[in-house]
C-alpha atoms as a PDB file:
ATOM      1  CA  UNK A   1     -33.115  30.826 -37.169  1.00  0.00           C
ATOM      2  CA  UNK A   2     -36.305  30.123 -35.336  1.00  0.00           C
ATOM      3  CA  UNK A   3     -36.288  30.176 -31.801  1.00  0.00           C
ATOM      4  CA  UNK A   4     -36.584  26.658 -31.142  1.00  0.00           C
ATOM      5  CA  UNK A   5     -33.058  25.930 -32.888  1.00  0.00           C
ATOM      6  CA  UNK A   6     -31.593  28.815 -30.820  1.00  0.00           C
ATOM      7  CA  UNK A   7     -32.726  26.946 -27.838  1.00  0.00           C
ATOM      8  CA  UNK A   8     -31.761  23.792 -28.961  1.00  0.00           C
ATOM      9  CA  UNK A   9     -28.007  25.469 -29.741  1.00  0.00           C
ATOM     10  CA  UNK A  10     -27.861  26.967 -25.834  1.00  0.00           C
ATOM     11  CA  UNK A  11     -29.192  23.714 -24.275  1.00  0.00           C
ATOM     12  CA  UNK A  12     -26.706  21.430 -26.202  1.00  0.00           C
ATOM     13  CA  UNK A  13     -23.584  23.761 -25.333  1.00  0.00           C
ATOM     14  CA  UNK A  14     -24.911  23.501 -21.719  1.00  0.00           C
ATOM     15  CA  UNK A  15     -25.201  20.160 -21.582  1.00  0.00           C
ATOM     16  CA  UNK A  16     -21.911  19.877 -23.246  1.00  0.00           C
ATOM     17  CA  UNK A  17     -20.212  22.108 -21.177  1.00  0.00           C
ATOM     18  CA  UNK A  18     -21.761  19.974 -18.091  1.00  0.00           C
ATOM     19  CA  UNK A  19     -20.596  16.783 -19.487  1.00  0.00           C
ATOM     20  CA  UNK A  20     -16.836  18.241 -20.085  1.00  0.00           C
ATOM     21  CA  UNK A  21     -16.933  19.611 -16.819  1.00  0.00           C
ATOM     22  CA  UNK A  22     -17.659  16.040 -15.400  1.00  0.00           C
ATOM     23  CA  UNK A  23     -15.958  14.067 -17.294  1.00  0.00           C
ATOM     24  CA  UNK A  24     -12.748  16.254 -18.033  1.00  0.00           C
ATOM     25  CA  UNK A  25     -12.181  18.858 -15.390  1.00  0.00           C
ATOM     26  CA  UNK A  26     -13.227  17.507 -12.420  1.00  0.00           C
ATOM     27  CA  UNK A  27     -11.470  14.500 -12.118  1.00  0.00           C
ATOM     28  CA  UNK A  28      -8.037  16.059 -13.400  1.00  0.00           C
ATOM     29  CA  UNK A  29      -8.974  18.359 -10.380  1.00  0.00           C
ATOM     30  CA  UNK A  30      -9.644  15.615  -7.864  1.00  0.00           C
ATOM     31  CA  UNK A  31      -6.463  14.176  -9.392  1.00  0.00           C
ATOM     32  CA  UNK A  32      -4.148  17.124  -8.550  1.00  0.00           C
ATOM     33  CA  UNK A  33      -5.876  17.187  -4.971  1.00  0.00           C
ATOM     34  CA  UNK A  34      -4.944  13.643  -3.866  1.00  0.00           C
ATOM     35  CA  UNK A  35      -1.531  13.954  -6.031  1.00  0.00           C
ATOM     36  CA  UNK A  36      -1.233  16.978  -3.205  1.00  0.00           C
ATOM     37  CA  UNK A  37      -2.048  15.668  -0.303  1.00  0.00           C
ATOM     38  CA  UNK A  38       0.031  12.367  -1.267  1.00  0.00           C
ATOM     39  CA  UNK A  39       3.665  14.994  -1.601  1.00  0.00           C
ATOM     40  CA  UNK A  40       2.374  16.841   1.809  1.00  0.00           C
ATOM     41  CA  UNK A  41       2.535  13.340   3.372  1.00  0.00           C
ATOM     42  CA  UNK A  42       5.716  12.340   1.818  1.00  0.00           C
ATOM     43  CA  UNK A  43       7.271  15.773   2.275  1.00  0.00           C
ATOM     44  CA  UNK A  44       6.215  15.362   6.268  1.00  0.00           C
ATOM     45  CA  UNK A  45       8.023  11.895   6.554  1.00  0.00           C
ATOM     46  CA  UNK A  46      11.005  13.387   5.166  1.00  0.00           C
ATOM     47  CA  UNK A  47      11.540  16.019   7.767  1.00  0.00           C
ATOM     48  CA  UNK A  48      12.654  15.229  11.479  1.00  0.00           C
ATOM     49  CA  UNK A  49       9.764  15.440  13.851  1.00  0.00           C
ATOM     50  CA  UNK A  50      11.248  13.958  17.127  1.00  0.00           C
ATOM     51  CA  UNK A  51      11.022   9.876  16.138  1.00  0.00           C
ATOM     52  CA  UNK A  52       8.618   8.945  14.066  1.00  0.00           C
ATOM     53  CA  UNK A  53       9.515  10.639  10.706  1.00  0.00           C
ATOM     54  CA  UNK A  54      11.279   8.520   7.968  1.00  0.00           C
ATOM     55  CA  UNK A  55      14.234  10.896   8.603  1.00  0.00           C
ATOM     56  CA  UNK A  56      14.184   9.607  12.389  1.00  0.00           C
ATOM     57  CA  UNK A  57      14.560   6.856  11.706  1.00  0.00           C
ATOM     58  CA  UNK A  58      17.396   6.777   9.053  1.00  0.00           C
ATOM     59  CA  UNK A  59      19.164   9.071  11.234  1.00  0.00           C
ATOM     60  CA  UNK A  60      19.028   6.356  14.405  1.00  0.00           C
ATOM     61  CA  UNK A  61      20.187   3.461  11.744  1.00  0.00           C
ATOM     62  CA  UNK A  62      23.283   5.944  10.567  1.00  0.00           C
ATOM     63  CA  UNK A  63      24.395   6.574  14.245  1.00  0.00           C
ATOM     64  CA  UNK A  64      23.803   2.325  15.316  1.00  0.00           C
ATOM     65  CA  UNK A  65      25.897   1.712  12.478  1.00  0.00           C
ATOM     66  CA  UNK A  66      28.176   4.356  12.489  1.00  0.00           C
ATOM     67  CA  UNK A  67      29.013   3.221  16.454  1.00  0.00           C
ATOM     68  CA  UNK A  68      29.504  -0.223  15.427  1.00  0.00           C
ATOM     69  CA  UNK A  69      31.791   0.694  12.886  1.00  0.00           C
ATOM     70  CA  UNK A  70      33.816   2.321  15.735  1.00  0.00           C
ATOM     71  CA  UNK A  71      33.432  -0.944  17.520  1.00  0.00           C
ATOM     72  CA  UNK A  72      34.748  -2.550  14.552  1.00  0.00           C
ATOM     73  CA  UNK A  73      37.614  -1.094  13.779  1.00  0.00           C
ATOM     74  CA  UNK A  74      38.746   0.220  17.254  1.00  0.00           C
ATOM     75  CA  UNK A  75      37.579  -1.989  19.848  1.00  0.00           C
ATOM     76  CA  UNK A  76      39.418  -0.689  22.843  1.00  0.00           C
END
């Protein structure tokens, strides 16, 4: 082998190491990134935070209807 194949050899696997790493890694990377930041959010709505959570506000709509249930069924 002469040295301009060698060359040619280490600049192709470079080049397709670069276009692997662009095409392939990265954006499975940037993937898992927003993937986590989109459960952080979800996992933050889930937990009670003093009103404005998800959970708040499930838990206010349980204790309305759980009071008008008691209305309901024994009014006096």
């Amino acid at each position: 082998m002469d040295i301009v194949s060698v060359l040619a050899t280490i600049a192709g696997s470079i080049v397709s190491i670069g276009v692997i790493y662009r095409g392939v890694v990265r954006p499975i990377f940037r993937w898992a990134q927003r993937l986590d930041k989109a459960i952080t959010t979800v996992e933050m709505h889930m937990n009670n935070n003093g009103g404005t959570s998800l959970r708040d506000a499930i838990d206010r709509i349980e204790n309305r209807i759980t009071k008008l249930e008691d209305y309901v069924t024994k009014p006096w």
